[in-house]
N, C-alpha and C. Protein backbone atom coordinates (compact mmCIF):
# COMPACT_ATOMS: atom_id res chain seq x y z
N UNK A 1 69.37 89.16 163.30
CA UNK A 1 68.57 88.16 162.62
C UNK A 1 67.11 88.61 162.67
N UNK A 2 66.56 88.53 161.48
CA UNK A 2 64.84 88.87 161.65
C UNK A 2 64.23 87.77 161.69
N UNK A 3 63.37 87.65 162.55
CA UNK A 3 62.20 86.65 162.65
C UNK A 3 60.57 86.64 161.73
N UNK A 4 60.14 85.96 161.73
CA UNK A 4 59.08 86.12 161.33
C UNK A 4 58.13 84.83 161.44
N UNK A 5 56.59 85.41 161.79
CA UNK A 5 55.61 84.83 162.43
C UNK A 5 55.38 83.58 161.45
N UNK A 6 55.48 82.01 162.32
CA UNK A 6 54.91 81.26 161.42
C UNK A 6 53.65 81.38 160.49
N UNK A 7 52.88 81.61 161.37
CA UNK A 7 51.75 82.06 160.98
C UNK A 7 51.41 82.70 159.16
N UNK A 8 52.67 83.11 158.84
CA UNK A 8 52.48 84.10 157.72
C UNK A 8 53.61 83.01 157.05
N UNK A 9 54.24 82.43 157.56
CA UNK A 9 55.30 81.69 156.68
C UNK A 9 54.97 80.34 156.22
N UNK A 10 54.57 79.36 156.96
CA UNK A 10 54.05 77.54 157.18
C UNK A 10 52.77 77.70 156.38
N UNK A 11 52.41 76.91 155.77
CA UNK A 11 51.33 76.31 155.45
C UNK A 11 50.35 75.90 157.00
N UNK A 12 49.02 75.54 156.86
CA UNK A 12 48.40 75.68 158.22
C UNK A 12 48.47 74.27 158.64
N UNK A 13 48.41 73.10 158.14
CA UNK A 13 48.38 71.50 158.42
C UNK A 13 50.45 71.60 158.73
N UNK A 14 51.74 72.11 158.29
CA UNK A 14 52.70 72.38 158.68
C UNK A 14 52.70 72.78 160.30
N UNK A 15 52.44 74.14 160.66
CA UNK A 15 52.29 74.45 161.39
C UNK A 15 51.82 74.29 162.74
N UNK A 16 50.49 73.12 162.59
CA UNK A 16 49.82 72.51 163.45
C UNK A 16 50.80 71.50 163.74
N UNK A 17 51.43 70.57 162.59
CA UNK A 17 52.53 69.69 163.32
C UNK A 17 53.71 70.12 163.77
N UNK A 18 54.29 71.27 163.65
CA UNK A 18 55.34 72.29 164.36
C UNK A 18 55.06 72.54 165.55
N UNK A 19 54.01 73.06 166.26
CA UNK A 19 53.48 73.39 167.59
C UNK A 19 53.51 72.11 168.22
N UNK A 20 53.14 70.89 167.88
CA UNK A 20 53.01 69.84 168.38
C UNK A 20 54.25 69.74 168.94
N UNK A 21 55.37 69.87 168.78
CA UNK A 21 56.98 69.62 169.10
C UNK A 21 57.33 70.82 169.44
N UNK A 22 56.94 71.79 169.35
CA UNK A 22 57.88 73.42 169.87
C UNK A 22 57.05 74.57 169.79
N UNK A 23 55.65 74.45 170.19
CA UNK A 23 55.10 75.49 170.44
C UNK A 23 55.53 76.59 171.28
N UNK A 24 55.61 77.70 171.49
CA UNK A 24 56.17 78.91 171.77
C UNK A 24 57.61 78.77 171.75
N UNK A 25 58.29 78.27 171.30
CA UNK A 25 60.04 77.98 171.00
C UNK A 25 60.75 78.58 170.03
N UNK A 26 61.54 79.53 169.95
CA UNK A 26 61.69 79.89 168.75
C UNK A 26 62.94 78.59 168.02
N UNK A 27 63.08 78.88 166.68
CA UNK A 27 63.48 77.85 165.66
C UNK A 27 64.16 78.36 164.58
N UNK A 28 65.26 77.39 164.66
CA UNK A 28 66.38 77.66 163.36
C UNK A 28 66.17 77.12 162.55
N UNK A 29 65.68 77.74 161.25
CA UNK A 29 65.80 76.61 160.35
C UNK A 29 66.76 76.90 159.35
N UNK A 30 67.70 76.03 159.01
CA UNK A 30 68.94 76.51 158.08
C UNK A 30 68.71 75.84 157.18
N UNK A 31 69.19 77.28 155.99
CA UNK A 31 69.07 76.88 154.69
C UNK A 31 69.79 75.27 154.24
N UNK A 32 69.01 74.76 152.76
CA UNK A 32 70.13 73.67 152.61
C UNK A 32 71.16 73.84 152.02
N UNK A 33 71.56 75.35 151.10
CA UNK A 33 72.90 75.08 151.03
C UNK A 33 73.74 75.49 151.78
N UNK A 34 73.49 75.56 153.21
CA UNK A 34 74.58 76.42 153.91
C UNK A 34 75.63 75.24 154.75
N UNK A 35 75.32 73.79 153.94
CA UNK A 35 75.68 72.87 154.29
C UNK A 35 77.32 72.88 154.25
N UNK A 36 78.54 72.90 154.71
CA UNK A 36 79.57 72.47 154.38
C UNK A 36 80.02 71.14 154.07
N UNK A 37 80.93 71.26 153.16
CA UNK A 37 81.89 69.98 152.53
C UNK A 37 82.59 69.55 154.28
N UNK A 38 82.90 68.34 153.97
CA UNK A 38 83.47 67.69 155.40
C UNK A 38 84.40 68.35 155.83
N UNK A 39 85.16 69.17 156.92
CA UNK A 39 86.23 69.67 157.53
C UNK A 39 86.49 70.90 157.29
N UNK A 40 85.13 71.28 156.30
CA UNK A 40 85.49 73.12 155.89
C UNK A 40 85.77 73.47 156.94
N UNK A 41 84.76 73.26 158.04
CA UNK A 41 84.32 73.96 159.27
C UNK A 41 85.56 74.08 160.11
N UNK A 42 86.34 73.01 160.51
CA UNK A 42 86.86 72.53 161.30
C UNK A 42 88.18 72.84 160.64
N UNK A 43 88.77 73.24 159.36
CA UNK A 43 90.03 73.28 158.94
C UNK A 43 90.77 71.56 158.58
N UNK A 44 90.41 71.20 159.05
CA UNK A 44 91.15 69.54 158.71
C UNK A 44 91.05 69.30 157.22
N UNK A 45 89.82 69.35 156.37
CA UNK A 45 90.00 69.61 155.10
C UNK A 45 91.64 69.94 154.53
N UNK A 46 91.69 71.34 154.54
CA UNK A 46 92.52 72.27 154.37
C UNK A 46 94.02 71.49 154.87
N UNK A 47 93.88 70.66 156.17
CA UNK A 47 95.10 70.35 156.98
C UNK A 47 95.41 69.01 156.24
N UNK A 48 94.26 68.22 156.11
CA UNK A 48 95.00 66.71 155.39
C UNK A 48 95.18 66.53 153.73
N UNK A 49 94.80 67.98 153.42
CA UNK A 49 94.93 68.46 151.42
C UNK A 49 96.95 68.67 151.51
N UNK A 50 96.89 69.60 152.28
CA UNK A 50 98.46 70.33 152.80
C UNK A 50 99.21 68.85 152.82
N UNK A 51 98.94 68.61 154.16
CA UNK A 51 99.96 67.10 154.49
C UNK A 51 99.91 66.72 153.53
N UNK A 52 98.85 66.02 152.77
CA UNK A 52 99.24 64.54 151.67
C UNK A 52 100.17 65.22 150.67
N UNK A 53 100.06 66.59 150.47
CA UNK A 53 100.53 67.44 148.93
C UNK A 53 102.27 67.39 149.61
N UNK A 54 102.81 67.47 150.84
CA UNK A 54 104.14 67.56 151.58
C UNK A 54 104.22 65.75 151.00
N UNK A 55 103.74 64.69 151.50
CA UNK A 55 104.17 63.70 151.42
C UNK A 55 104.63 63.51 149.94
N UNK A 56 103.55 63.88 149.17
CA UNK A 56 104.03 63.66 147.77
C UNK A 56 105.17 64.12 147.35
N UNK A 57 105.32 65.48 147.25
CA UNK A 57 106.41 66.06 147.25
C UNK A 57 107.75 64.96 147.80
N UNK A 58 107.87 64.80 148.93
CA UNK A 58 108.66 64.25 149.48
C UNK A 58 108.92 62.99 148.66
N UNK A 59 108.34 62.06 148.47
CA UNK A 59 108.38 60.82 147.47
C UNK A 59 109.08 61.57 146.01
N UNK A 60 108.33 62.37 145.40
CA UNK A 60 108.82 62.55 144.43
C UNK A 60 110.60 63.10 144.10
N UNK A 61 110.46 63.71 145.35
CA UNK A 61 112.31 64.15 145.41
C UNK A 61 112.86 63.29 146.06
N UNK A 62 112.31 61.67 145.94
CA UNK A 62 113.26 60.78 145.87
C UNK A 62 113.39 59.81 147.38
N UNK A 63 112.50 60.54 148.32
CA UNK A 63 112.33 60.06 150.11
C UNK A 63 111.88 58.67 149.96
N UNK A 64 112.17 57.99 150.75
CA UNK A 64 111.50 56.77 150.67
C UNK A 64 110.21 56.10 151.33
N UNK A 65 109.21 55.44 150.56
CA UNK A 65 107.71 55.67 151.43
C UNK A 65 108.14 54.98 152.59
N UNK A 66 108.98 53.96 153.32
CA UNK A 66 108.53 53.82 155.04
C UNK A 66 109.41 55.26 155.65
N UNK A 67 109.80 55.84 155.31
CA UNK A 67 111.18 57.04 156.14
C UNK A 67 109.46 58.05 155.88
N UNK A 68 109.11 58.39 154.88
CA UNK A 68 108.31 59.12 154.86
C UNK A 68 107.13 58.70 156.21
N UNK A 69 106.71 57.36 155.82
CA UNK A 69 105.38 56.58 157.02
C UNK A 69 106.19 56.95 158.16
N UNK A 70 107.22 57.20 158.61
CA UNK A 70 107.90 57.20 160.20
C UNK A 70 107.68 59.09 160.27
N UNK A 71 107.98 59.80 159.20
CA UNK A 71 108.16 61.23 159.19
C UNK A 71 106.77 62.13 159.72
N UNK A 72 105.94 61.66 159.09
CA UNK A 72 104.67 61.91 159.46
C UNK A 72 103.65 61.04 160.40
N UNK A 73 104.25 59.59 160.57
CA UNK A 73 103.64 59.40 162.17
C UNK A 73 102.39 58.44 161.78
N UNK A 74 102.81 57.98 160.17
CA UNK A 74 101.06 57.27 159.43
C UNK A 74 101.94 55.67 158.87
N UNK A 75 101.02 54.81 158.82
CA UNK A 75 101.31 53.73 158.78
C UNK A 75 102.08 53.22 157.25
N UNK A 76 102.62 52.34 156.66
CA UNK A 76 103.17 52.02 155.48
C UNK A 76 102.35 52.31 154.49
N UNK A 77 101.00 51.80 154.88
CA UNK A 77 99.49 51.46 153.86
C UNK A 77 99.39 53.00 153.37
N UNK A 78 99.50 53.78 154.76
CA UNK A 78 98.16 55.22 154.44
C UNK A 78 99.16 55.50 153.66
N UNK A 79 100.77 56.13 153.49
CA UNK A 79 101.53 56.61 152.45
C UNK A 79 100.74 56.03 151.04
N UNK A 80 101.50 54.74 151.19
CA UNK A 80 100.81 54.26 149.72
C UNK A 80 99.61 54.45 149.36
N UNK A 81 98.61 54.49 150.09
CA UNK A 81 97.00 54.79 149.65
C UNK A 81 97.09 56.30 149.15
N UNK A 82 97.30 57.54 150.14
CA UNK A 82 97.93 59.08 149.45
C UNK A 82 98.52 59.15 148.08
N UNK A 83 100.08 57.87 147.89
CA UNK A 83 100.85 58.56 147.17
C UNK A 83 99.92 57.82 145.80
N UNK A 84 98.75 56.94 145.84
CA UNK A 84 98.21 56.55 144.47
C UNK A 84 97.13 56.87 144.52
N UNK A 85 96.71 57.82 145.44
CA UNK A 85 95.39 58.67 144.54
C UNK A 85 95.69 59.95 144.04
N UNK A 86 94.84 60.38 142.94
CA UNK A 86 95.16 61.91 142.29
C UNK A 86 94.93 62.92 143.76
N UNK A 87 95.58 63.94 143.65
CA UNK A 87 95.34 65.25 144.21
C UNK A 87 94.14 65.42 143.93
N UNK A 88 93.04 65.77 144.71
CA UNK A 88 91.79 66.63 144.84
C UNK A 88 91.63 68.28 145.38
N UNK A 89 90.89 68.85 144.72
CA UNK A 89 90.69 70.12 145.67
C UNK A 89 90.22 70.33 146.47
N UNK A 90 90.41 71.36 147.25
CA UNK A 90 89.98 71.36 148.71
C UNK A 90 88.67 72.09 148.72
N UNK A 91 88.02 72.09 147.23
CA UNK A 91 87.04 72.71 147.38
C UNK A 91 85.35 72.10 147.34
């Protein structure tokens, strides 16, 4: 990682209020798009896209939504809330 001197980077009224909170400290500042979508990070995204796409499946070849709510361990409601929203991407 390269650093570089506030000094040459901040504006000077910036800077003066930067030192106020972390003078000699060095500092991350992360970009804003390096933001992730909810669960990129963590894989759960990815994990509750998978599951709901199995439940559907399952309904559609005919399973029944409480056998399904017992199969996966989720209440009567959450099936039905899954099986009537569209598929989204995981992206």
């Amino acid at each position: 990682m390269n650093y570089k001197n506030a000094l040459h980077v901040l504006p000077d009224e910036l800077l003066k209020e930067v030192q106020k909170y972390a003078a000699g400290e060095n500092l991350y500042i992360p970009r804003v798009d390096e933001r992730k979508k909810w669960g990129e990070g963590s894989g759960a995204r990815a994990y509750y896209k998978e599951r709901n796409e199995k439940i559907r499946s399952a309904y559609e070849k005919g399973k029944k939504q409480d056998e399904i709510a017992d199969d996966f361990g989720l209440s009567l409601d959450s099936i039905r809330r899954i099986l009537s929203q569209k598929p989204k991407d995981a992206t």
